[in-house]
PDB file of N, CA and C in Angstrom:
ATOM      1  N   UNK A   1       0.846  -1.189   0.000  1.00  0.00           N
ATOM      2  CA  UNK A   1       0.000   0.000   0.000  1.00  0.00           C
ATOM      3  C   UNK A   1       0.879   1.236   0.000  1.00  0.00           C
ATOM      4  N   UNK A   2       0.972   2.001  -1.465  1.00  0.00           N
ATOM      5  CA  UNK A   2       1.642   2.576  -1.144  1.00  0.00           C
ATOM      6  C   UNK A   2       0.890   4.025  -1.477  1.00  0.00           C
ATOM      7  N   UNK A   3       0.793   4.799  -0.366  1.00  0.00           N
ATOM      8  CA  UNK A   3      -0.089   6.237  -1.066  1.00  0.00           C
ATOM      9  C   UNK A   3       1.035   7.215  -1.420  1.00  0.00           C
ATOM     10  N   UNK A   4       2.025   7.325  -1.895  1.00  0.00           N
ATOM     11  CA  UNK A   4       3.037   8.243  -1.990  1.00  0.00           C
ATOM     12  C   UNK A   4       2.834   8.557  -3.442  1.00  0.00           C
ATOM     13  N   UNK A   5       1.493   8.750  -4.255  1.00  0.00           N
ATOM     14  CA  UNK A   5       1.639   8.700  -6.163  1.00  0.00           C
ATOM     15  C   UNK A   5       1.922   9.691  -6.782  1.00  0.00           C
ATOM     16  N   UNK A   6       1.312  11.072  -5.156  1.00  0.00           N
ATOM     17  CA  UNK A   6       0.830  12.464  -5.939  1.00  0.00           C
ATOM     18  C   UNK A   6       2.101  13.122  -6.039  1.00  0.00           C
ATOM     19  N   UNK A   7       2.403  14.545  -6.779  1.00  0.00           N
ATOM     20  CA  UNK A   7       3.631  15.605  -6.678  1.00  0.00           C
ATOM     21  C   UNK A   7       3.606  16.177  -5.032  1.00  0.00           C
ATOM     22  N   UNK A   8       4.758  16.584  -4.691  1.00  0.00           N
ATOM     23  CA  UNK A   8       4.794  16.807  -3.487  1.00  0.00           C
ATOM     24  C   UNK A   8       4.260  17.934  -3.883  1.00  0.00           C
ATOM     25  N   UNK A   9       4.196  19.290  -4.440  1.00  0.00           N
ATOM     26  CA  UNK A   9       3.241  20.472  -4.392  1.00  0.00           C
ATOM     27  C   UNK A   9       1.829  19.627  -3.943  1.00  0.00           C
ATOM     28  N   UNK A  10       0.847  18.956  -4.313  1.00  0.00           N
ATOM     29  CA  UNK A  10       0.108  18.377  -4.171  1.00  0.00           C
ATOM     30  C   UNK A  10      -0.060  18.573  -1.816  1.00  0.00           C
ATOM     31  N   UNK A  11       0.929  17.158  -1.586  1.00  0.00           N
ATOM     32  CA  UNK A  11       0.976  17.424  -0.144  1.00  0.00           C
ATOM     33  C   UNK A  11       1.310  18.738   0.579  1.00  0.00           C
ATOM     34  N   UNK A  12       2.096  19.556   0.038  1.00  0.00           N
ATOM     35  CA  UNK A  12       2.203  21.006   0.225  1.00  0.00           C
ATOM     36  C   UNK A  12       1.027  21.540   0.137  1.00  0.00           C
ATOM     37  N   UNK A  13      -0.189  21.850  -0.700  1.00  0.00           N
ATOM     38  CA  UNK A  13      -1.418  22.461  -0.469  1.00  0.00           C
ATOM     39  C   UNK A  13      -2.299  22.079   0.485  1.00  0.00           C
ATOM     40  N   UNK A  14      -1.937  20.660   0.850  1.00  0.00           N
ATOM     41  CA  UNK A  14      -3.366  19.876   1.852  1.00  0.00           C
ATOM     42  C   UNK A  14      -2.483  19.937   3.019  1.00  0.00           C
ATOM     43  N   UNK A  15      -1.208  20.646   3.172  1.00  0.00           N
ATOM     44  CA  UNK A  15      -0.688  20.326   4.639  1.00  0.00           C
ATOM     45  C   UNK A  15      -1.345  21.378   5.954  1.00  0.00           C
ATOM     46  N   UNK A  16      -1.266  20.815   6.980  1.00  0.00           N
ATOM     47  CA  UNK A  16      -1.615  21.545   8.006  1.00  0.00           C
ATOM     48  C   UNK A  16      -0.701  22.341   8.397  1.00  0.00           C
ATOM     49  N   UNK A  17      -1.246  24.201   8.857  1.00  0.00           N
ATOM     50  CA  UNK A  17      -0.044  24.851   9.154  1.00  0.00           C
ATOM     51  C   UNK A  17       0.475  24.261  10.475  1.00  0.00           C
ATOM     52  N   UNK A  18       1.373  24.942  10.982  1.00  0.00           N
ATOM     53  CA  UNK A  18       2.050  24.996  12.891  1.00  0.00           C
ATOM     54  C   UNK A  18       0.770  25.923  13.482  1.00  0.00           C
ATOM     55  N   UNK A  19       0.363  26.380  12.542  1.00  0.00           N
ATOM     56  CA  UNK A  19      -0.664  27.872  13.831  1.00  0.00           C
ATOM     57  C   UNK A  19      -1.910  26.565  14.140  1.00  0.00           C
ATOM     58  N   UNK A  20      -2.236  25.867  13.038  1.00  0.00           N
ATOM     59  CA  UNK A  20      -3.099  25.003  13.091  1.00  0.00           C
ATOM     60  C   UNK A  20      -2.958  24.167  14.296  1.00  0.00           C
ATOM     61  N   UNK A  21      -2.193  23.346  13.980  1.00  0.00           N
ATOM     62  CA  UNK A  21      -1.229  22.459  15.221  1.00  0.00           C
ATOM     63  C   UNK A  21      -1.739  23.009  16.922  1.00  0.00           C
ATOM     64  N   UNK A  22      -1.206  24.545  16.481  1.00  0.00           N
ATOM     65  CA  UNK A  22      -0.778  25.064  17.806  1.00  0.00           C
ATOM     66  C   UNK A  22      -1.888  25.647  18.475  1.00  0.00           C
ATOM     67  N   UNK A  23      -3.028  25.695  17.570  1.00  0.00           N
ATOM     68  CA  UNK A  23      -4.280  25.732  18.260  1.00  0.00           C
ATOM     69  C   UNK A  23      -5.294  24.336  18.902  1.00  0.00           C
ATOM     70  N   UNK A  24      -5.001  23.265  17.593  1.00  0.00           N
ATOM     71  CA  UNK A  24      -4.807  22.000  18.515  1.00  0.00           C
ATOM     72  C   UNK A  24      -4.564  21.661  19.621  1.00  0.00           C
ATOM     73  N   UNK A  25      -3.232  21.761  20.150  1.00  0.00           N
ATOM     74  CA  UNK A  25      -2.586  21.620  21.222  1.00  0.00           C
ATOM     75  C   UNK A  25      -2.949  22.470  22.497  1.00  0.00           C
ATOM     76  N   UNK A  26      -3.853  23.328  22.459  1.00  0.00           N
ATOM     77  CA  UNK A  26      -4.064  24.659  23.355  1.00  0.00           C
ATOM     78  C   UNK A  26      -5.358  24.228  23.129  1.00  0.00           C
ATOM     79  N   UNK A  27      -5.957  23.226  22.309  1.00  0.00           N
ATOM     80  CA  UNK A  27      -7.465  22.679  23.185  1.00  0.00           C
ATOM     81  C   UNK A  27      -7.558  22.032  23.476  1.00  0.00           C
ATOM     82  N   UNK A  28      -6.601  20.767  23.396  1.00  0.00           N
ATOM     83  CA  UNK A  28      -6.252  19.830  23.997  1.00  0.00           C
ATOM     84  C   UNK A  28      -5.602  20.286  25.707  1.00  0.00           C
ATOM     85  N   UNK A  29      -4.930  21.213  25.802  1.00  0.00           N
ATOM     86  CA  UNK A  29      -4.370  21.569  27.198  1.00  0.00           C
ATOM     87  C   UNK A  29      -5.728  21.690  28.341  1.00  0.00           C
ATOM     88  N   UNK A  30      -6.952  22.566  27.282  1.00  0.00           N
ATOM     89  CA  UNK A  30      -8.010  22.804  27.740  1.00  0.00           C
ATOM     90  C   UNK A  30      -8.823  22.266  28.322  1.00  0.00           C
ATOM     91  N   UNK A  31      -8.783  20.927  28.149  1.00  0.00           N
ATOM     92  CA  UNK A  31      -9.597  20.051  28.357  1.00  0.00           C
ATOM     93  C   UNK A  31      -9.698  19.684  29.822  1.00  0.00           C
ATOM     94  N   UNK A  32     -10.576  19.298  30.259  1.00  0.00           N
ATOM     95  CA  UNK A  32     -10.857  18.783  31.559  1.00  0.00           C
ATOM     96  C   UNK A  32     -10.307  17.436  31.852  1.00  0.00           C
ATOM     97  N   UNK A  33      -9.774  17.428  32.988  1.00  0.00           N
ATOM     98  CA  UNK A  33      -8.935  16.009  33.536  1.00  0.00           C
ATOM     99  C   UNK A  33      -9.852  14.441  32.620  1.00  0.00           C
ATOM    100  N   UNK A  34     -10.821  14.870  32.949  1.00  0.00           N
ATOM    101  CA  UNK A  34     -11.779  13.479  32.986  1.00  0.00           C
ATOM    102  C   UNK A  34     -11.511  13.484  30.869  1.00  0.00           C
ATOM    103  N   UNK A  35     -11.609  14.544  30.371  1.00  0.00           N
ATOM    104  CA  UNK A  35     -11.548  14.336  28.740  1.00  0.00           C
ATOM    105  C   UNK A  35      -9.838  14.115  28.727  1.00  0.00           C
ATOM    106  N   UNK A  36      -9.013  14.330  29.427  1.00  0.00           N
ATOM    107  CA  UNK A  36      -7.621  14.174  28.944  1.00  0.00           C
ATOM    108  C   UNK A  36      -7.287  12.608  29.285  1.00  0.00           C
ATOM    109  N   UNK A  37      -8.150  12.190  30.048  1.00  0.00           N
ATOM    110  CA  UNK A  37      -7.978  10.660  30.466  1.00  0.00           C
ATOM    111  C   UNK A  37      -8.266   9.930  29.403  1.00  0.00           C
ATOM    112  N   UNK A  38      -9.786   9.872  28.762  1.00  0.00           N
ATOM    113  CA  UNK A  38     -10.145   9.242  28.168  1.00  0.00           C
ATOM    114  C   UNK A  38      -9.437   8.954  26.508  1.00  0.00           C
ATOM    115  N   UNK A  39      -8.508  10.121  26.238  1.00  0.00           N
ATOM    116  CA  UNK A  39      -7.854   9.898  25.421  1.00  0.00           C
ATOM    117  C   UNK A  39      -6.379   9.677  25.179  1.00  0.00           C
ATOM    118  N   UNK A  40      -5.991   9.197  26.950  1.00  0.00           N
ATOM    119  CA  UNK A  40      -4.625   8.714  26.607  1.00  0.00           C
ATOM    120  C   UNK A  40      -4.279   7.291  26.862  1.00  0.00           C
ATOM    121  N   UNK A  41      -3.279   7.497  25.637  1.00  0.00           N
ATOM    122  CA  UNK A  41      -2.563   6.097  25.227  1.00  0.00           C
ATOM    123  C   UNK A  41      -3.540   5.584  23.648  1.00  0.00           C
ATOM    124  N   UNK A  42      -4.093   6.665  23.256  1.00  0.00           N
ATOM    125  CA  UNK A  42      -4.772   6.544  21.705  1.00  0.00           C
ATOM    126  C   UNK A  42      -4.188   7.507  20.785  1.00  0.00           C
ATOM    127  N   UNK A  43      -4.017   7.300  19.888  1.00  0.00           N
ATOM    128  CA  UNK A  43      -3.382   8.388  18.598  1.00  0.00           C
ATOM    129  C   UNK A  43      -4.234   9.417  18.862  1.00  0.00           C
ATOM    130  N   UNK A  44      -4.113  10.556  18.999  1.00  0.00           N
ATOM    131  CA  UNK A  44      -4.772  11.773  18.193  1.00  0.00           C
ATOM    132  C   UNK A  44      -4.419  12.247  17.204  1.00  0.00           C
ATOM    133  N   UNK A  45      -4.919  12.634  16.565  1.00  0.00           N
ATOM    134  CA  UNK A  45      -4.869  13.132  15.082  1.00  0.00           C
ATOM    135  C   UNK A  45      -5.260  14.774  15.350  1.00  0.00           C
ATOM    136  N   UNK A  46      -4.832  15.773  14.291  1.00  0.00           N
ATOM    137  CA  UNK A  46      -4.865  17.227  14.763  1.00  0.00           C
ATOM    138  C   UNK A  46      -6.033  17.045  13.477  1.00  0.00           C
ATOM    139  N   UNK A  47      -6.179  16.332  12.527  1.00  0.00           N
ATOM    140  CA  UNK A  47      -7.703  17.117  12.181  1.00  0.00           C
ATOM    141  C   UNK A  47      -9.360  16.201  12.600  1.00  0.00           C
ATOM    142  N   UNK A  48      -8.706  14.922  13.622  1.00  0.00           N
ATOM    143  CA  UNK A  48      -9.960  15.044  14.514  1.00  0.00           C
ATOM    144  C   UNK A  48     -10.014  15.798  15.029  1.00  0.00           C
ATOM    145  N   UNK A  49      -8.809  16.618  16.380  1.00  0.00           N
ATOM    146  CA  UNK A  49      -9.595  17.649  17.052  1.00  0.00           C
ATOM    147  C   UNK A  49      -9.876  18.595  16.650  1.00  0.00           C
ATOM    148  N   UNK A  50      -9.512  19.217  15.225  1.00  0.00           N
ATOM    149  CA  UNK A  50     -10.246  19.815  14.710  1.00  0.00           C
ATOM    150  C   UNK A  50     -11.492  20.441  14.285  1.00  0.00           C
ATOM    151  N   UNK A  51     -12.070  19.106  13.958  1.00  0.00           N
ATOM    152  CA  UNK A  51     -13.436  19.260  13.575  1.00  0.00           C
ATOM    153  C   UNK A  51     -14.247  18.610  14.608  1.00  0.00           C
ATOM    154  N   UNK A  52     -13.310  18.299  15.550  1.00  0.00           N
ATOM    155  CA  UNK A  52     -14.082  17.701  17.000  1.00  0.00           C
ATOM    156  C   UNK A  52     -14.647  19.209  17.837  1.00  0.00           C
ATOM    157  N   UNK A  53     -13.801  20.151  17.427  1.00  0.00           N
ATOM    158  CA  UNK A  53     -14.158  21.770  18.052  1.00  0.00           C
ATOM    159  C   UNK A  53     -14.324  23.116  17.161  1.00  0.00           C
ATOM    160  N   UNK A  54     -14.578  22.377  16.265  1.00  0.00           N
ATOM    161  CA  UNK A  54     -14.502  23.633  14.995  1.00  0.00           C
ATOM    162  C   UNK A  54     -13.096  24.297  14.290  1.00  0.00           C
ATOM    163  N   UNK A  55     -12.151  24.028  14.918  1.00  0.00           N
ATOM    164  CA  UNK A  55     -10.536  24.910  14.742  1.00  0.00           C
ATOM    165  C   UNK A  55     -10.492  24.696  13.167  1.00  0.00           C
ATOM    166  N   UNK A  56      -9.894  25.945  13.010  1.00  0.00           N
ATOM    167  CA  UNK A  56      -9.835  25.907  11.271  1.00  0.00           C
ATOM    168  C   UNK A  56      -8.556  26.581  11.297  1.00  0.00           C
ATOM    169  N   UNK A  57      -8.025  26.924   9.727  1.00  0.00           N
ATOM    170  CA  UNK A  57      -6.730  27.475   9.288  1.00  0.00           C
ATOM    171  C   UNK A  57      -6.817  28.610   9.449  1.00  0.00           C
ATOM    172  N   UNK A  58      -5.614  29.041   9.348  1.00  0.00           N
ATOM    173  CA  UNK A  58      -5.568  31.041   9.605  1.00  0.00           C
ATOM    174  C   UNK A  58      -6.377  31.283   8.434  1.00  0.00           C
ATOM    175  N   UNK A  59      -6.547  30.811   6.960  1.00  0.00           N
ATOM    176  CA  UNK A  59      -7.444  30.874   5.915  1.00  0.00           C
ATOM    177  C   UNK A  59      -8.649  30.777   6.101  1.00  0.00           C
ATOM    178  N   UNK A  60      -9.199  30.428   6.965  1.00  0.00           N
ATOM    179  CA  UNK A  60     -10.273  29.926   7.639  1.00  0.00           C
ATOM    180  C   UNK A  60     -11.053  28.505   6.715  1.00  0.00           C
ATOM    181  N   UNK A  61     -10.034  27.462   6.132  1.00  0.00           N
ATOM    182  CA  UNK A  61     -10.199  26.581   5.041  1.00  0.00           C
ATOM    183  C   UNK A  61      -9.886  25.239   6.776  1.00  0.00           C
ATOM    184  N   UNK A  62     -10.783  24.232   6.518  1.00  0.00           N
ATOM    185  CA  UNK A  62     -10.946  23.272   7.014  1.00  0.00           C
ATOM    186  C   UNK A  62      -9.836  22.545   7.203  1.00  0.00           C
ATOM    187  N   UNK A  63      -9.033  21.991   8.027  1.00  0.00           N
ATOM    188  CA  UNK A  63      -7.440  21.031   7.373  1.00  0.00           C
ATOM    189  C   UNK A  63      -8.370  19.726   6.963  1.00  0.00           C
ATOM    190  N   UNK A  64      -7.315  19.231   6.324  1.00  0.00           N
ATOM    191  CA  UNK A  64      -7.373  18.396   5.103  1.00  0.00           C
ATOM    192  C   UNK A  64      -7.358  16.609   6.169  1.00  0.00           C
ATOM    193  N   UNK A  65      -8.626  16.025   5.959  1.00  0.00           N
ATOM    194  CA  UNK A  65      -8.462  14.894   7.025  1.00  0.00           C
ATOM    195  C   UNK A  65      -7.576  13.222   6.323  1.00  0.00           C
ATOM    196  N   UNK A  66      -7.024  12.746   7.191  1.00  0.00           N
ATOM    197  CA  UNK A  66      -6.220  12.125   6.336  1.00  0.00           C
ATOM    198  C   UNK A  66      -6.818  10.839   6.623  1.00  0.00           C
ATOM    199  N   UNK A  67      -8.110  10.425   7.101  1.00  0.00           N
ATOM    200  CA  UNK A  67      -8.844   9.385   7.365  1.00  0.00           C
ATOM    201  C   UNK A  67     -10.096   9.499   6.222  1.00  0.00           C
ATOM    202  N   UNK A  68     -10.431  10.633   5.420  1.00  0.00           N
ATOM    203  CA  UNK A  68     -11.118  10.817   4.066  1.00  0.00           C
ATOM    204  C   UNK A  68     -11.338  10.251   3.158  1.00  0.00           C
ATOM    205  N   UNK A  69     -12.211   9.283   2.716  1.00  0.00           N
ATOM    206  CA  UNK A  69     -11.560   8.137   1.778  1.00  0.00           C
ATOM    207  C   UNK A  69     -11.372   9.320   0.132  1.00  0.00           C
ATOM    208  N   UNK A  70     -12.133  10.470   0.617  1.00  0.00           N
ATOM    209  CA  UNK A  70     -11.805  11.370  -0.928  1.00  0.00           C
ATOM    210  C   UNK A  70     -10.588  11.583  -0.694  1.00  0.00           C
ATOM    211  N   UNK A  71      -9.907  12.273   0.293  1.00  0.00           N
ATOM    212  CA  UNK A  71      -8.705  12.883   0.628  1.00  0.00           C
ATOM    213  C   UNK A  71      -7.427  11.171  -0.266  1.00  0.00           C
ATOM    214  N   UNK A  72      -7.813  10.067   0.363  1.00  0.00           N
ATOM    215  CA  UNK A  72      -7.364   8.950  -0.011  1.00  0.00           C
ATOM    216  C   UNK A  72      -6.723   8.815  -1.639  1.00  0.00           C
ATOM    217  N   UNK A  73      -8.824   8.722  -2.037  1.00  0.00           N
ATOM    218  CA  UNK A  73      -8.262   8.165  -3.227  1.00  0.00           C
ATOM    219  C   UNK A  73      -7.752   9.560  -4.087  1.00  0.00           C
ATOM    220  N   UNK A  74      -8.122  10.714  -4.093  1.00  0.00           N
ATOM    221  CA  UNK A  74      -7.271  11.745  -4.808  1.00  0.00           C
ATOM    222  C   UNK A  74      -5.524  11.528  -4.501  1.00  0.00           C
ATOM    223  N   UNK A  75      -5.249  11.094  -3.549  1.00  0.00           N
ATOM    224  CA  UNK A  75      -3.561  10.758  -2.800  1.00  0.00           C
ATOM    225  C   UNK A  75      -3.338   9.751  -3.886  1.00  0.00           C
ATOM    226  N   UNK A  76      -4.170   8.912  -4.596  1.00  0.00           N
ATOM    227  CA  UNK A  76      -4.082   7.480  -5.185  1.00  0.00           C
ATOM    228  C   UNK A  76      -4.157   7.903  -6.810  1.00  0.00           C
ATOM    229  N   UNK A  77      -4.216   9.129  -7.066  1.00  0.00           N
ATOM    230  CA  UNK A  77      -4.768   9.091  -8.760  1.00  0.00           C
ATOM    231  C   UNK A  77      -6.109   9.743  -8.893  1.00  0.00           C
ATOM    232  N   UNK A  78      -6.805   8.904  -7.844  1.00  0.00           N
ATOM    233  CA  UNK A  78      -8.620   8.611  -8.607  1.00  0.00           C
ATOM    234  C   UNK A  78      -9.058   9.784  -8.788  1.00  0.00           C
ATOM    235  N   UNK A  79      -9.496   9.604 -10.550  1.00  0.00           N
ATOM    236  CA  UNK A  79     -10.425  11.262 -10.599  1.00  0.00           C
ATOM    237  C   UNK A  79     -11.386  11.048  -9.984  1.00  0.00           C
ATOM    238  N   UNK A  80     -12.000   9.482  -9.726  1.00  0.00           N
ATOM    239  CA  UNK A  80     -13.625   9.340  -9.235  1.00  0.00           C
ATOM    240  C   UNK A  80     -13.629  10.447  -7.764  1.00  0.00           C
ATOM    241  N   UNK A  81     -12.297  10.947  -7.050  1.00  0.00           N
ATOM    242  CA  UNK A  81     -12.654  10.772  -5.661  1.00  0.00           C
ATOM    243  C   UNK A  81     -13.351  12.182  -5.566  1.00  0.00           C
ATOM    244  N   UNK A  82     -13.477  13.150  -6.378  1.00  0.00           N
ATOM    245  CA  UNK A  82     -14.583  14.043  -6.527  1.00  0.00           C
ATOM    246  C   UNK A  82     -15.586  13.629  -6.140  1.00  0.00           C
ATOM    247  N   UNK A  83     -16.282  12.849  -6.677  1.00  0.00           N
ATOM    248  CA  UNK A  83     -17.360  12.767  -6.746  1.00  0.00           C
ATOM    249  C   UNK A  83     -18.032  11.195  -5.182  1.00  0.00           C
ATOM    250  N   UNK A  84     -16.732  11.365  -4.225  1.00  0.00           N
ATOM    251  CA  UNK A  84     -17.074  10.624  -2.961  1.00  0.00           C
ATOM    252  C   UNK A  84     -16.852  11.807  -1.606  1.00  0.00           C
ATOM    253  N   UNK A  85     -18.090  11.949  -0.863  1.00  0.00           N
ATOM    254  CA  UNK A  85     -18.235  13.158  -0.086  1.00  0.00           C
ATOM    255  C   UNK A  85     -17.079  12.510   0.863  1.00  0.00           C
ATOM    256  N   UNK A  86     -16.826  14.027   1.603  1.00  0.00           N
ATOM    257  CA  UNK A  86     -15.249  14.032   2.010  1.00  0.00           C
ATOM    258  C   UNK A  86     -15.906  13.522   3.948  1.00  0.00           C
ATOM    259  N   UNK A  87     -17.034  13.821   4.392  1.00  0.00           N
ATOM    260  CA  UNK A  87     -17.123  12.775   5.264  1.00  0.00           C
ATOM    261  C   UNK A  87     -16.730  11.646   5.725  1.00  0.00           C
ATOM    262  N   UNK A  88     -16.721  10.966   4.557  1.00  0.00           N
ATOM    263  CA  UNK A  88     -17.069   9.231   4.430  1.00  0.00           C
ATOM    264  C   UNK A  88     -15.065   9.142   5.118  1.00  0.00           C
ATOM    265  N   UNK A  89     -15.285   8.547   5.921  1.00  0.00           N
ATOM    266  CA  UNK A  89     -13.806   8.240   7.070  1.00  0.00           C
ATOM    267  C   UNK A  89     -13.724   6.923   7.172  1.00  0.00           C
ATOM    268  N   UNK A  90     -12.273   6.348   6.727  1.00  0.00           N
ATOM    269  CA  UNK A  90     -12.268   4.933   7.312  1.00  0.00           C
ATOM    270  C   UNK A  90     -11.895   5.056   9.097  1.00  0.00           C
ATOM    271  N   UNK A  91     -12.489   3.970   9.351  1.00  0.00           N
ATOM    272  CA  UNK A  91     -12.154   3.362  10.718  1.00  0.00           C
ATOM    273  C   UNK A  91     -10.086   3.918  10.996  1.00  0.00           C
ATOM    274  N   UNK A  92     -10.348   4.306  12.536  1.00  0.00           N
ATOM    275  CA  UNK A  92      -8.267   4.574  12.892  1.00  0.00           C
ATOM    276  C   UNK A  92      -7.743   3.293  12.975  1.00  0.00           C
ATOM    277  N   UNK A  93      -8.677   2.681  13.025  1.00  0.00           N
ATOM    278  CA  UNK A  93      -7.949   1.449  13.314  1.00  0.00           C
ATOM    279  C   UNK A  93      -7.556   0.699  11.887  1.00  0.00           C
ATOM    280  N   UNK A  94      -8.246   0.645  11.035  1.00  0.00           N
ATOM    281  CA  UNK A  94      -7.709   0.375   9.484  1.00  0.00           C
ATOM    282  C   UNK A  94      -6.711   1.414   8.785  1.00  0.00           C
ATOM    283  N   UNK A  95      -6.664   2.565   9.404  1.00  0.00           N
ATOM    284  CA  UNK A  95      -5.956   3.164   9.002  1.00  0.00           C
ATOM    285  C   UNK A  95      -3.863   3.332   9.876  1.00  0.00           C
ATOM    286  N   UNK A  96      -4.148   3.006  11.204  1.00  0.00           N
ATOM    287  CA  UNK A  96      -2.919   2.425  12.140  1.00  0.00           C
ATOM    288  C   UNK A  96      -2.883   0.688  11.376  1.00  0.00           C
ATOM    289  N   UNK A  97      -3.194   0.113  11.142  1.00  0.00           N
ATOM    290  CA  UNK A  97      -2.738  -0.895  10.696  1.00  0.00           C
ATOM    291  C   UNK A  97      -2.520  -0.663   9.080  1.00  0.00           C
ATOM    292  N   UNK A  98      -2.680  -0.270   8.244  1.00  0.00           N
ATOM    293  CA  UNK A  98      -2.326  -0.089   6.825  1.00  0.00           C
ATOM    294  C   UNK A  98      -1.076   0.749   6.816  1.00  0.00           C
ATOM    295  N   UNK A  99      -0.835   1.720   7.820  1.00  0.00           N
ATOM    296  CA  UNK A  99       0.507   2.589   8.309  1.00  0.00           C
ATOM    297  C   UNK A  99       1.138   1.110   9.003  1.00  0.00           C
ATOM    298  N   UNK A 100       1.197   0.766   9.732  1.00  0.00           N
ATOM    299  CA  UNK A 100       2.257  -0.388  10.636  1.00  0.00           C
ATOM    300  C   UNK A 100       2.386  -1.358   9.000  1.00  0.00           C
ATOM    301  N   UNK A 101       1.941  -1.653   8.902  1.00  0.00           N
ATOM    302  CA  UNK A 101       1.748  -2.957   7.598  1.00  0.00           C
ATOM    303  C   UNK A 101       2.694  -2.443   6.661  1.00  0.00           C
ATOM    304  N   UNK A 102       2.083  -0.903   6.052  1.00  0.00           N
ATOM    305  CA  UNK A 102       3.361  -0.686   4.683  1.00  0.00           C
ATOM    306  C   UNK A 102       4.660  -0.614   5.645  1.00  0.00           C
ATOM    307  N   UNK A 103       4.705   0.186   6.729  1.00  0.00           N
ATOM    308  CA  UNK A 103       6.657  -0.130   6.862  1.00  0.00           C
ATOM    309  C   UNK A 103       7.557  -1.199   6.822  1.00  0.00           C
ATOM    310  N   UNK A 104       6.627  -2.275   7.290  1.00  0.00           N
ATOM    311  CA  UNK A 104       7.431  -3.650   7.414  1.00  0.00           C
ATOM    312  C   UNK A 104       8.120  -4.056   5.901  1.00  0.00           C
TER     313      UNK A 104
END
């Protein structure tokens, strides 16, 4: 599995800034003991908490989710992935195992 097909300009437009990040991280600090529990020792991802709290780009443009199966198959070629709404999310867990799997 290899998603590496597109031009790197390509990953350069869909990347997340540091301001992005760094507002992430400062709602994550935010959080109440009992929400900081429940999510440790699990991946977080900066554009779940994203759209877990609304946080957007200094552009005010959505970051780019990398669990998207559009975000996916556009990474893959597919012209179809237009036309698959950018909702549609695989499972983290198919997605931590398809990451562990290609390095080996």
């Amino acid at each position: 599995m290899d998603f590496i097909l597109a031009p790197s300009s390509y990953f350069i437009a869909i990347a997340e800034s540091p301001d992005l990040s760094g507002r992430v991280v400062a709602a994550l600090a935010a959080e109440s003991d009992n929400e900081k529990l429940a999510r440790s020792g699990d991946v977080v991802l900066v554009s779940d908490v994203a759209s877990q709290y609304g946080i957007r780009e200094v552009d005010g443009s959505a970051p780019a989710h990398i669990r998207s199966l559009q975000a996916l198959l556009s990474l893959g070629g597919y012209r179809m992935a237009s036309y698959v709404p950018s909702f549609i999310r695989i499972p983290k867990s198919w997605l931590m195992y398809a990451l562990s799997w290609s390095s080996k």
